[in-house]
C-alpha atoms as a PDB file:
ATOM      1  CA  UNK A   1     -20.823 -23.778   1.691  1.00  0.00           C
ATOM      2  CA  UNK A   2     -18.411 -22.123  -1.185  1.00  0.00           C
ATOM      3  CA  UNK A   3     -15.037 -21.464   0.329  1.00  0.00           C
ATOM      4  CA  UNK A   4     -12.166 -19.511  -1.708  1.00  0.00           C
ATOM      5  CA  UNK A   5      -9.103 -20.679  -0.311  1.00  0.00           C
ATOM      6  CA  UNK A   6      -5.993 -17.990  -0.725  1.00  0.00           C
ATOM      7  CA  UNK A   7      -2.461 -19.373  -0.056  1.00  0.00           C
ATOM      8  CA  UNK A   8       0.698 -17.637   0.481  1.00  0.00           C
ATOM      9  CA  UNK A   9       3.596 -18.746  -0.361  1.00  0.00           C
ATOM     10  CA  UNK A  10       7.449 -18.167   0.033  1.00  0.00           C
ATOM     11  CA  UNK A  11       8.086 -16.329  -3.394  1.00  0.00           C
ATOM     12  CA  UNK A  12       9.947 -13.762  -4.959  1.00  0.00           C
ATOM     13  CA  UNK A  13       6.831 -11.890  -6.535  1.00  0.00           C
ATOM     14  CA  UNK A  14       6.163  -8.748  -4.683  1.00  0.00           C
ATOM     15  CA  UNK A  15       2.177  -8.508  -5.725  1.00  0.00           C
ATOM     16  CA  UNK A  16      -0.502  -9.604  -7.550  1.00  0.00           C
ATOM     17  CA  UNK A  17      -4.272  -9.621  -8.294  1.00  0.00           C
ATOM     18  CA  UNK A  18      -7.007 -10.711 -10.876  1.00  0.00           C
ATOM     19  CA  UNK A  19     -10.360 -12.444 -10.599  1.00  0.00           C
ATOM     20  CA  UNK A  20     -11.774 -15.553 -11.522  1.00  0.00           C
ATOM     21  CA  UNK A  21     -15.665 -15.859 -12.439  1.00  0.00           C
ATOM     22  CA  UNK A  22     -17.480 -18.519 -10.420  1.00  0.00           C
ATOM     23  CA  UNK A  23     -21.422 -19.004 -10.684  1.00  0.00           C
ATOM     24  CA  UNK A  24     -22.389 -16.502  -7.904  1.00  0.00           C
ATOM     25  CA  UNK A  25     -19.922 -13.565  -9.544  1.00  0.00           C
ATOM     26  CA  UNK A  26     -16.668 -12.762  -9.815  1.00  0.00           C
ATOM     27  CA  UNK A  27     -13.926 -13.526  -6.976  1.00  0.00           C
ATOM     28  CA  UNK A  28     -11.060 -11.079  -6.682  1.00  0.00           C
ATOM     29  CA  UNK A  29      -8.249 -11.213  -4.842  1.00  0.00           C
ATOM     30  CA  UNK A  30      -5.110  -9.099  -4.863  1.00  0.00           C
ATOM     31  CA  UNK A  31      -2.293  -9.113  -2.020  1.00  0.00           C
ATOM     32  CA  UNK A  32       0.974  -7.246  -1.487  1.00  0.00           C
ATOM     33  CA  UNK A  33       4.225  -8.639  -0.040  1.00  0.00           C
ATOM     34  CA  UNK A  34       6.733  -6.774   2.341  1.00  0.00           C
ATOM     35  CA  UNK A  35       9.723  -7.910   4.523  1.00  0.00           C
ATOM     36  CA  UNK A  36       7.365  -8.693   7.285  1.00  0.00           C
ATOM     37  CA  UNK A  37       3.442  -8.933   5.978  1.00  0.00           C
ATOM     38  CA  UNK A  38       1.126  -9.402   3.118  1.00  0.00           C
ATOM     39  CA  UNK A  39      -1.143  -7.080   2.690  1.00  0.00           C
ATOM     40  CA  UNK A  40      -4.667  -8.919   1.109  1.00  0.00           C
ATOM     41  CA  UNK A  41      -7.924  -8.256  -0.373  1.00  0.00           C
ATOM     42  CA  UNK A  42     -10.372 -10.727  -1.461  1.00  0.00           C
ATOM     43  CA  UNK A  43     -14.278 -10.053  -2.452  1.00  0.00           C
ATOM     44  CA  UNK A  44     -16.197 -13.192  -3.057  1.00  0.00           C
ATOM     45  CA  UNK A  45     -19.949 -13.008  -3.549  1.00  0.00           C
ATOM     46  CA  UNK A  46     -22.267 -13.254  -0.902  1.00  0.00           C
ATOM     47  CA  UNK A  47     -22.376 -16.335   1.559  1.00  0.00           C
ATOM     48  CA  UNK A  48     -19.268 -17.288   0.410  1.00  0.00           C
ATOM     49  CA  UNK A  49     -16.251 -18.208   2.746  1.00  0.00           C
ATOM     50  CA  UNK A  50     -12.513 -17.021   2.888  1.00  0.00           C
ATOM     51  CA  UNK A  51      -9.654 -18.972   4.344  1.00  0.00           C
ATOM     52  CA  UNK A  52      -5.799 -18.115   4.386  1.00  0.00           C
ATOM     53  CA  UNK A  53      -3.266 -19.956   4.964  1.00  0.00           C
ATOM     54  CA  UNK A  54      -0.052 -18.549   5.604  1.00  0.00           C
ATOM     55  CA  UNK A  55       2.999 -20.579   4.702  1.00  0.00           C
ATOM     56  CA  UNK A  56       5.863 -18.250   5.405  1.00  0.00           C
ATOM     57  CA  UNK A  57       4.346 -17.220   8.903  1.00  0.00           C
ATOM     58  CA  UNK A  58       3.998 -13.357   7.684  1.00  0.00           C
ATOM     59  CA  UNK A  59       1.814 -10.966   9.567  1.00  0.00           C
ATOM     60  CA  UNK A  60      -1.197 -11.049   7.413  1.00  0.00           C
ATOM     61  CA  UNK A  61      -3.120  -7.457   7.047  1.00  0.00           C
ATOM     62  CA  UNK A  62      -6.878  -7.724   5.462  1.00  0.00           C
ATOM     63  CA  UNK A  63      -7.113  -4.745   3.372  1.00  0.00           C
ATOM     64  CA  UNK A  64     -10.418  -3.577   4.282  1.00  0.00           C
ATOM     65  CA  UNK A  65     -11.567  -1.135   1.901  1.00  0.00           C
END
């Protein structure tokens, strides 16, 4: 199975996002930090996994849409 792995760390940047190609399509990802969460979208192509892990021990919020 393909797994994208997304990890957050403890850092000063407030958000981010761009995409990587891989040989099924693209995978993007772009997340949002606040005081208390990070806010995350990832799209991977199909039959591919996502894991987080979540160093700092935010609340995580998938972004759905």
């Amino acid at each position: 199975g393909k797994v994208v792995q997304l990890r957050f760390a403890d850092l000063e940047l407030a958000h981010c996002e761009g995409s990587v190609p891989s040989s099924d399509g693209p995978v993007a990802v772009r997340w949002a930090r606040s005081a208390d969460a990070f806010t995350y979208r990832c799209r991977a192509p199909a039959g591919w996994r996502v894991q987080v892990e979540n160093r700092p021990g935010l609340r995580l919020v998938e972004d759905r849409q």
